[in-house]
Structure formats: structure tokens, C-alpha cells
C-alpha atoms as a PDB file:
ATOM      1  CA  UNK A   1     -15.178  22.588  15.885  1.00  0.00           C
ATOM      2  CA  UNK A   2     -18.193  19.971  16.507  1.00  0.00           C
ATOM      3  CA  UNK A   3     -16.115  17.253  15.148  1.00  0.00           C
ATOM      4  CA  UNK A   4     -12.771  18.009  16.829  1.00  0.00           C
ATOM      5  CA  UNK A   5     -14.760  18.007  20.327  1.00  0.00           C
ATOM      6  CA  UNK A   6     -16.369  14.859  19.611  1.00  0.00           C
ATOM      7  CA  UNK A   7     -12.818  13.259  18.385  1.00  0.00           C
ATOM      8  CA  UNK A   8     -11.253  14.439  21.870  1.00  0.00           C
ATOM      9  CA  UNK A   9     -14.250  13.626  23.601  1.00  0.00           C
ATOM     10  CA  UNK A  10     -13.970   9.958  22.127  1.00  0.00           C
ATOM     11  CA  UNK A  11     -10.272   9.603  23.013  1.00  0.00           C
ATOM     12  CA  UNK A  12     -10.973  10.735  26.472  1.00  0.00           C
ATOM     13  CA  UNK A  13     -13.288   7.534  27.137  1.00  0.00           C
ATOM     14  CA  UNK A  14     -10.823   5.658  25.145  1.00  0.00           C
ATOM     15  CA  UNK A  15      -8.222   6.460  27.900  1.00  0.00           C
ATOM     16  CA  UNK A  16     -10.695   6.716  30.894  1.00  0.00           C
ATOM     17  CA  UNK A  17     -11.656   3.176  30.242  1.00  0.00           C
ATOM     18  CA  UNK A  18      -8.081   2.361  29.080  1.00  0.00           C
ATOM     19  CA  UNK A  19      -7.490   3.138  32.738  1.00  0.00           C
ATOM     20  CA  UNK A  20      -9.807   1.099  34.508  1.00  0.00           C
ATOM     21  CA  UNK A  21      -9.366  -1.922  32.965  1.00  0.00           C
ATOM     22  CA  UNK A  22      -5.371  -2.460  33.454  1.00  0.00           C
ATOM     23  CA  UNK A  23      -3.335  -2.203  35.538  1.00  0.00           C
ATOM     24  CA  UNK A  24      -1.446   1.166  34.624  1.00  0.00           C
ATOM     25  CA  UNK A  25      -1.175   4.394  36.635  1.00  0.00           C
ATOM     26  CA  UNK A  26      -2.519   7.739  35.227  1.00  0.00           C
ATOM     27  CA  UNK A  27       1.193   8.689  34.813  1.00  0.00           C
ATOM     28  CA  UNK A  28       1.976   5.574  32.891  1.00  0.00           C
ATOM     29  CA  UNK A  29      -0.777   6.174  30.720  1.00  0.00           C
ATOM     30  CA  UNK A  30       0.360   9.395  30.104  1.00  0.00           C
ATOM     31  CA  UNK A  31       3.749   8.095  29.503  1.00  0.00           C
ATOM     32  CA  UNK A  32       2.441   6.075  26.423  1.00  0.00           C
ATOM     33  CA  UNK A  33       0.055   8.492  25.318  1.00  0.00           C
ATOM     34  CA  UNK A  34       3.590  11.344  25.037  1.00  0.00           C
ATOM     35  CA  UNK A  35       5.375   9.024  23.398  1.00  0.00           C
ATOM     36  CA  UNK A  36       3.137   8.592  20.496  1.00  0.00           C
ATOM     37  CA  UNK A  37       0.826   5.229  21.020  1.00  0.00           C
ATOM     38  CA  UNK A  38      -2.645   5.299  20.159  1.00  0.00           C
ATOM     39  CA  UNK A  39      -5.643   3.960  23.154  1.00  0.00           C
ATOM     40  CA  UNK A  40      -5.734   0.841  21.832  1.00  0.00           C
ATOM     41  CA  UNK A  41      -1.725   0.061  21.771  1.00  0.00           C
ATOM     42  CA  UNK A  42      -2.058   1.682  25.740  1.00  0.00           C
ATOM     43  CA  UNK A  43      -4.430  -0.660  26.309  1.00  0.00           C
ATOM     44  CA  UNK A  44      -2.646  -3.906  25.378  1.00  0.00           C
ATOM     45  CA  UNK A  45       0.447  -2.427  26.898  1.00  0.00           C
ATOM     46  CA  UNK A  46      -1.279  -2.089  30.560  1.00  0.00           C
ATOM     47  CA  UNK A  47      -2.731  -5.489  30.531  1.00  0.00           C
ATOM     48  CA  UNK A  48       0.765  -7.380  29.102  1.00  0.00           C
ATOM     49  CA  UNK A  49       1.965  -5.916  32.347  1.00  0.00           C
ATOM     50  CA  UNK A  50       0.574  -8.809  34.626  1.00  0.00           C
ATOM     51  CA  UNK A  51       2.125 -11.321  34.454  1.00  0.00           C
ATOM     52  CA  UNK A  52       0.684 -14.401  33.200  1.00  0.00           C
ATOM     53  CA  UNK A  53      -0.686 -17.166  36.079  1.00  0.00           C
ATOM     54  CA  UNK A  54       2.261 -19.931  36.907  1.00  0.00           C
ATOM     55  CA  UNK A  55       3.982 -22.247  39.117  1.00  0.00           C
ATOM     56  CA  UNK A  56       6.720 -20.617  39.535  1.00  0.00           C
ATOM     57  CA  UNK A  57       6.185 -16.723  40.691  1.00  0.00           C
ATOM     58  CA  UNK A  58      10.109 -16.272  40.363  1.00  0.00           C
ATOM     59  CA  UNK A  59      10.180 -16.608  36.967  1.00  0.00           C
ATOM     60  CA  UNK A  60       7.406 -14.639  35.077  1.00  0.00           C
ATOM     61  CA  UNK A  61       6.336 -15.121  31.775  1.00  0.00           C
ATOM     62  CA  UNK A  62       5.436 -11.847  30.369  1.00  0.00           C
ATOM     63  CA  UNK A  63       5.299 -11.860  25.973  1.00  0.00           C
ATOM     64  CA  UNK A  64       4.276  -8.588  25.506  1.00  0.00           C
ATOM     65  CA  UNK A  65       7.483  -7.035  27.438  1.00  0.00           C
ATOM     66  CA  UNK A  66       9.680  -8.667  25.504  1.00  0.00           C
ATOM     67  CA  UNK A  67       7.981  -7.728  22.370  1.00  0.00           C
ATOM     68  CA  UNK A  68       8.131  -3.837  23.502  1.00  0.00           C
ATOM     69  CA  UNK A  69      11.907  -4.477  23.785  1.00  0.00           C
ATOM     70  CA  UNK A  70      13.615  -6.886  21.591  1.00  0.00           C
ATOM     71  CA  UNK A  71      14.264  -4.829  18.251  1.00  0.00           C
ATOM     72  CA  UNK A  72      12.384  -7.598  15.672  1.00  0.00           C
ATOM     73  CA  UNK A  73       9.360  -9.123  14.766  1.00  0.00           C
ATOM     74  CA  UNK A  74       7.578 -11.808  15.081  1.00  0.00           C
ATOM     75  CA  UNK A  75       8.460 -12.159  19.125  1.00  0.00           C
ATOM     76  CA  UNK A  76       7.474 -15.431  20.859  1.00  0.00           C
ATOM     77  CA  UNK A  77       8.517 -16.415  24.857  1.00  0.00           C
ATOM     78  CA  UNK A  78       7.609 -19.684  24.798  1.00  0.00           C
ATOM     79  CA  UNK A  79       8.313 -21.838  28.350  1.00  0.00           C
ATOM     80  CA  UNK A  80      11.817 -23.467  27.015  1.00  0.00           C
ATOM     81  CA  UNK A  81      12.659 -20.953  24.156  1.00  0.00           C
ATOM     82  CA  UNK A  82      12.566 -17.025  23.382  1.00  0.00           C
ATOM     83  CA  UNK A  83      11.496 -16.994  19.638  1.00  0.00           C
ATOM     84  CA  UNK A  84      12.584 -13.623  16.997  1.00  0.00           C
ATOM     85  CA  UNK A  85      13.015 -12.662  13.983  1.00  0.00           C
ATOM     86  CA  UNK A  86      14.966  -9.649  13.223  1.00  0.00           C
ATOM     87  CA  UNK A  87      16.460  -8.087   9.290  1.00  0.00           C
ATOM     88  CA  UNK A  88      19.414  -8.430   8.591  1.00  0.00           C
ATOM     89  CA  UNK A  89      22.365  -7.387   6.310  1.00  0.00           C
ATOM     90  CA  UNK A  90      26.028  -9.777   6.155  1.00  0.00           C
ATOM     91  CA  UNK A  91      28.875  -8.547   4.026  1.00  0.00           C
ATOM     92  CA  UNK A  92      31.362 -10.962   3.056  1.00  0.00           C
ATOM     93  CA  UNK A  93      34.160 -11.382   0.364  1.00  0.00           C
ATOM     94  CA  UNK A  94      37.102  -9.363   0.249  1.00  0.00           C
ATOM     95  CA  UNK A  95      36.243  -5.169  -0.355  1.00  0.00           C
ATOM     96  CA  UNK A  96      36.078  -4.500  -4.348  1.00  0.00           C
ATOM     97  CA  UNK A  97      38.315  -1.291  -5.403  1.00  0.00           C
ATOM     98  CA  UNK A  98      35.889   0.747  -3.850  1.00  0.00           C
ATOM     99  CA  UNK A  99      36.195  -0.441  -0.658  1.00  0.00           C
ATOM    100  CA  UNK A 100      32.982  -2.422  -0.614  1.00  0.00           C
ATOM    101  CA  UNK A 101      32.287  -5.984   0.559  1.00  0.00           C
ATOM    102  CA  UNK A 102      29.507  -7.960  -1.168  1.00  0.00           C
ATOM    103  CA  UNK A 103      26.178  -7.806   1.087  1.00  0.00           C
ATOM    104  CA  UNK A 104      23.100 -10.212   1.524  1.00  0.00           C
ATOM    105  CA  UNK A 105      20.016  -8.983   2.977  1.00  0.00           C
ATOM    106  CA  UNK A 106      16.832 -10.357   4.130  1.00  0.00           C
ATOM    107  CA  UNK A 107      15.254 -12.224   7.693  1.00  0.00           C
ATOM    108  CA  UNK A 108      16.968 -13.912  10.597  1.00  0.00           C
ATOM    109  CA  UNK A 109      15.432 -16.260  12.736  1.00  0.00           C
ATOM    110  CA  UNK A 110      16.570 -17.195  15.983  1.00  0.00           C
ATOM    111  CA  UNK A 111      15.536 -19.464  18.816  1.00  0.00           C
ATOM    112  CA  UNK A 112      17.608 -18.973  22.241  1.00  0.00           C
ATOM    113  CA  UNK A 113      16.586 -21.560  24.613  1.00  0.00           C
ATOM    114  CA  UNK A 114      15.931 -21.035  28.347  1.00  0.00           C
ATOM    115  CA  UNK A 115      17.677 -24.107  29.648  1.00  0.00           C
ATOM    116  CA  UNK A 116      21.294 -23.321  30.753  1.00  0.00           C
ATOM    117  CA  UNK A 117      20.689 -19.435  29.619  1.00  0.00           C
ATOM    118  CA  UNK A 118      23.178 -16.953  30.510  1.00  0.00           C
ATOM    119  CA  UNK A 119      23.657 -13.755  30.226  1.00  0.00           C
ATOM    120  CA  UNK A 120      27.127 -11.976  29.721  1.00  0.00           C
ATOM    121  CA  UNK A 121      26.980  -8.633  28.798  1.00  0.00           C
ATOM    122  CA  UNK A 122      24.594  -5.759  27.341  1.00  0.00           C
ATOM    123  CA  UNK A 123      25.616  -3.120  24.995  1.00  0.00           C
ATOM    124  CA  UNK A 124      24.561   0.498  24.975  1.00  0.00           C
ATOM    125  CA  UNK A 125      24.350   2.413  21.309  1.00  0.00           C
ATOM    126  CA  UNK A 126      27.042   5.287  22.489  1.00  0.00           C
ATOM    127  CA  UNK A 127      25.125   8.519  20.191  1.00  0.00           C
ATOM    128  CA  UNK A 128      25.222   6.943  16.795  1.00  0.00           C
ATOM    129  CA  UNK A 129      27.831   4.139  16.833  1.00  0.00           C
ATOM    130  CA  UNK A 130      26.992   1.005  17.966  1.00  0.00           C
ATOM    131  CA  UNK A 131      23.433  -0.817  19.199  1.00  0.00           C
ATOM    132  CA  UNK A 132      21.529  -1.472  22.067  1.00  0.00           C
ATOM    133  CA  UNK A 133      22.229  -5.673  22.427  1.00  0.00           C
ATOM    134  CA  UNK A 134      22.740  -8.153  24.681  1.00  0.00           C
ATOM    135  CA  UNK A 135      24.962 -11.089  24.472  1.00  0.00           C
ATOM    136  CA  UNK A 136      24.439 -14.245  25.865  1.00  0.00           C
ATOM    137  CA  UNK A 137      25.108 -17.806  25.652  1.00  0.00           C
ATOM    138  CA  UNK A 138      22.945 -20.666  25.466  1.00  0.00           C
ATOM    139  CA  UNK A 139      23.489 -24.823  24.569  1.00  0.00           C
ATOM    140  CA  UNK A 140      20.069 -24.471  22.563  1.00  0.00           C
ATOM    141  CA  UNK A 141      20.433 -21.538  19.949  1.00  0.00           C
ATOM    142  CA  UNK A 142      18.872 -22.078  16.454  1.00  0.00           C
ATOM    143  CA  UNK A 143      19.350 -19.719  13.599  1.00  0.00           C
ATOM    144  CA  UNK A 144      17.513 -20.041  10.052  1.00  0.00           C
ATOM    145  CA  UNK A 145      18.593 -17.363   7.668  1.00  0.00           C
ATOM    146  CA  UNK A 146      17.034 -16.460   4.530  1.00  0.00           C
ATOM    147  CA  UNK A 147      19.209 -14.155   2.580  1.00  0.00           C
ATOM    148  CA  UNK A 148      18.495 -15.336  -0.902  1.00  0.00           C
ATOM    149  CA  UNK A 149      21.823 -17.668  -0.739  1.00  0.00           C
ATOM    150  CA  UNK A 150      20.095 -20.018  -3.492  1.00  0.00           C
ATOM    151  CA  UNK A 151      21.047 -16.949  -5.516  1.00  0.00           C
ATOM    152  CA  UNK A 152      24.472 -16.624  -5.253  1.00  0.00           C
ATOM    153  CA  UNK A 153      27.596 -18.315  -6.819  1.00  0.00           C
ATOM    154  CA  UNK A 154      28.598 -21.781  -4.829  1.00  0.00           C
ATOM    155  CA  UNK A 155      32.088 -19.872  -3.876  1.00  0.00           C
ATOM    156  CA  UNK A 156      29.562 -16.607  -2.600  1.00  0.00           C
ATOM    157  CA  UNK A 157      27.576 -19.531  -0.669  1.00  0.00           C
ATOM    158  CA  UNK A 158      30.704 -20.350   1.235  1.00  0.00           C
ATOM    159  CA  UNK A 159      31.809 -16.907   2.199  1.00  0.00           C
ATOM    160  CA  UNK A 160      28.748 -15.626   3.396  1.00  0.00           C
ATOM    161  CA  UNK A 161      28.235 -18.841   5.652  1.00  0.00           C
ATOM    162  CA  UNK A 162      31.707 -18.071   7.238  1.00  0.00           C
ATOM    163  CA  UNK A 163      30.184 -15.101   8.228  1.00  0.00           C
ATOM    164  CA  UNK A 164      27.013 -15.925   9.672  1.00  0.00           C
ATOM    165  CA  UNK A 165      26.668 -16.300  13.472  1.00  0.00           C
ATOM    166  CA  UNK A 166      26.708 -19.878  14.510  1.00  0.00           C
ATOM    167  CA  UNK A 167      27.986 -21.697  17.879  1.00  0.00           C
ATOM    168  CA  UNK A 168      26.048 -21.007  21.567  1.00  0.00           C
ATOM    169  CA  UNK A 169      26.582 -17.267  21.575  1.00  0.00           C
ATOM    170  CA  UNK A 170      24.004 -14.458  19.934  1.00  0.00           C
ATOM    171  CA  UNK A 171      23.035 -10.855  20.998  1.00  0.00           C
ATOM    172  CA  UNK A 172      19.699 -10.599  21.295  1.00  0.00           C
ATOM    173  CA  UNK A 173      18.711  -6.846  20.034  1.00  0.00           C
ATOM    174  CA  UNK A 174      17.382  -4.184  22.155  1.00  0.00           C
ATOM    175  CA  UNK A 175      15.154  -1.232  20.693  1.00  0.00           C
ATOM    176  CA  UNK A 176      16.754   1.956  21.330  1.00  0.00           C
ATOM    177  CA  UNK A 177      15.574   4.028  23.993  1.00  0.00           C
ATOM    178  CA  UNK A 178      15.411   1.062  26.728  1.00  0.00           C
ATOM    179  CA  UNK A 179      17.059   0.589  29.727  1.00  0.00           C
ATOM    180  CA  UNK A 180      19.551  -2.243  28.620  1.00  0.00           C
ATOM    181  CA  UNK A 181      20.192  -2.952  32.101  1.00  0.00           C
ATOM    182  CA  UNK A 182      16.843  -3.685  33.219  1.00  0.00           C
ATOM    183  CA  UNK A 183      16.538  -5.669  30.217  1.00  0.00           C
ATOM    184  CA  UNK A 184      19.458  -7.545  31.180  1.00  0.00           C
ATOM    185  CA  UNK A 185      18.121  -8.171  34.692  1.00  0.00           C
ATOM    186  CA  UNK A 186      15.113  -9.216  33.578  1.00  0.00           C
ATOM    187  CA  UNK A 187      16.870 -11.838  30.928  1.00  0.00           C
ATOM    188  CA  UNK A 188      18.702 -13.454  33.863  1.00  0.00           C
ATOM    189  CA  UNK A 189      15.375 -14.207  35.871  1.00  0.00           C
ATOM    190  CA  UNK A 190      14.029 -16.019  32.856  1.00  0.00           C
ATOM    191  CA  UNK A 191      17.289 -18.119  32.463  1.00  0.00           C
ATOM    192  CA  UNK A 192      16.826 -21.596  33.666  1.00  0.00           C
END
């Protein structure tokens, strides 16, 4: 009983001093807390709020919002580029008797530049088909893909890379349980 009471004692300052030192209400901090996130993650949460200090107040660079909502890893808003990596899975070839196409897995990296951003539409997932995304259109998108293609057949080479996303478009992913719209708002006042 000691230890329990000294465990919810400790979490108590955690949050008490979680909540002086950002810029969160009570009710936001219970938000987090609710939806699983430890002190600590609260903590960095609240403070990625501000926005960072810039010229221009119109267009805020915030990195830790779009690393709460962008579904990937390895999140980077730089002041020309929005930097991700997300997994990935391509089938290509015809489907085998089975009904099965050929699949390559592994990481995805993509650069969507700022300059000449825009943003077309946003997806919702609808239940269980479909995904949270939005789809825009930039001059300056970069994709590297490693999906083992040294280990395929020259013939599986040039299947799969008809398949792979290429040209100015891309959906950027959305975790599920955000408000795609805001996201989408928030996209267009970072486009350039």
C-alpha cells in the first residue's frame, strides 16, 4: 500500500509540474493522461505546442505537431521541406493462381517541399476501409525506397518500379484518430 501511494504520489508532481511548465490546460493534460501517455510524453507534448520564434508569425513552424500526426517515423519540418519516413508494402506482377500479386516490403522516404505546396484533398479511413491521408502536390517531392529490390529478378525490378509513386503528387499519411481536416488546414498555412 506504501509503495502504491508513493508511485501516485510521484506521478502527481510529475503532472503538477508537467503543468506549470507548458503551456497546456488542466483539461488538456488530462486529455493526454486518458489517452494513455506517460508525464514525460505530456510534457514534451505541452511545450511542442508553442510555436517556435520566427519572422513570419503566419506561418509557424511547429515539429512536434506534425510528428503527433503524420503516421511514420523519423518526422523532420525543416524551413523548405517536410521530411518522413513511413513502411511500406507494393505488390506488383500479375496475381499467381491464387489470386496473389508478388509484394516488397520495407521503408519509404519522402521529402515534400514547401515551395509551391498545395494541398488537394484529405481522406478519412470510413470504419475499416481506407486511411486517414492527404494528397497534395508539390514541384519538389523526393522518394528513396528501400524494399530489398537488389534482391529481386531484373524483370521483378521493372515491375515493382512501375508501381512505385513517382511524379509531384504523394499523400502524406495521417494517424488515425485525427482530425484530417484540421490537419489539412494546417498543411495549407505551411505551403509557400
Amino acid at each position: 500500500m506504501k509503495f502504491s501511494a508513493s508511485v501516485v504520489l510521484l506521478f502527481l508532481a510529475a503532472v503538477h509540474a508537467t503543468a506549470g511548465a507548458a503551456d497546456c490546460s488542466r483539461a488538456d493534460i488530462d486529455h493526454y493522461l486518458d489517452r494513455g501517455f506517460t508525464p514525460q510524453q505530456v510534457l514534451e507534448l505541452c511545450r511542442s505546442e508553442k510555436p517556435a520564434p520566427e519572422s513570419d508569425p503566419e506561418r509557424p513552424i511547429d515539429a512536434g505537431y506534425w510528428r503527433d500526426v503524420i503516421d511514420g517515423h523519423a518526422i523532420e519540418l525543416g524551413e523548405d521541406a517536410l521530411r518522413f519516413s513511413r513502411e511500406l508494402c507494393v505488390a506488383y506482377d500479375r496475381p499467381n493462381y491464387a489470386q496473389r500479386r508478388k509484394r516488397a516490403c520495407g521503408k519509404a522516404h519522402f521529402v515534400v517541399g514547401l515551395d509551391g505546396l498545395e494541398v488537394l484533398e484529405s481522406h478519412k479511413k470510413l470504419l475499416y476501409w481506407g486511411r486517414n491521408s492527404i494528397a497534395v502536390r508539390s514541384p519538389r517531392i523526393s522518394r528513396r525506397y528501400e524494399l530489398n529490390q537488389q534482391a529481386l529478378s531484373e524483370r521483378d525490378q521493372a515491375l515493382l518500379e512501375q508501381e512505385l509513386e513517382r511524379g509531384e503528387y504523394s499523400e502524406i499519411p495521417i494517424r488515425d484518430g485525427v482530425a484530417v481536416d484540421v490537419v489539412s488546414e494546417r498543411l495549407k498555412r505551411l505551403a509557400r
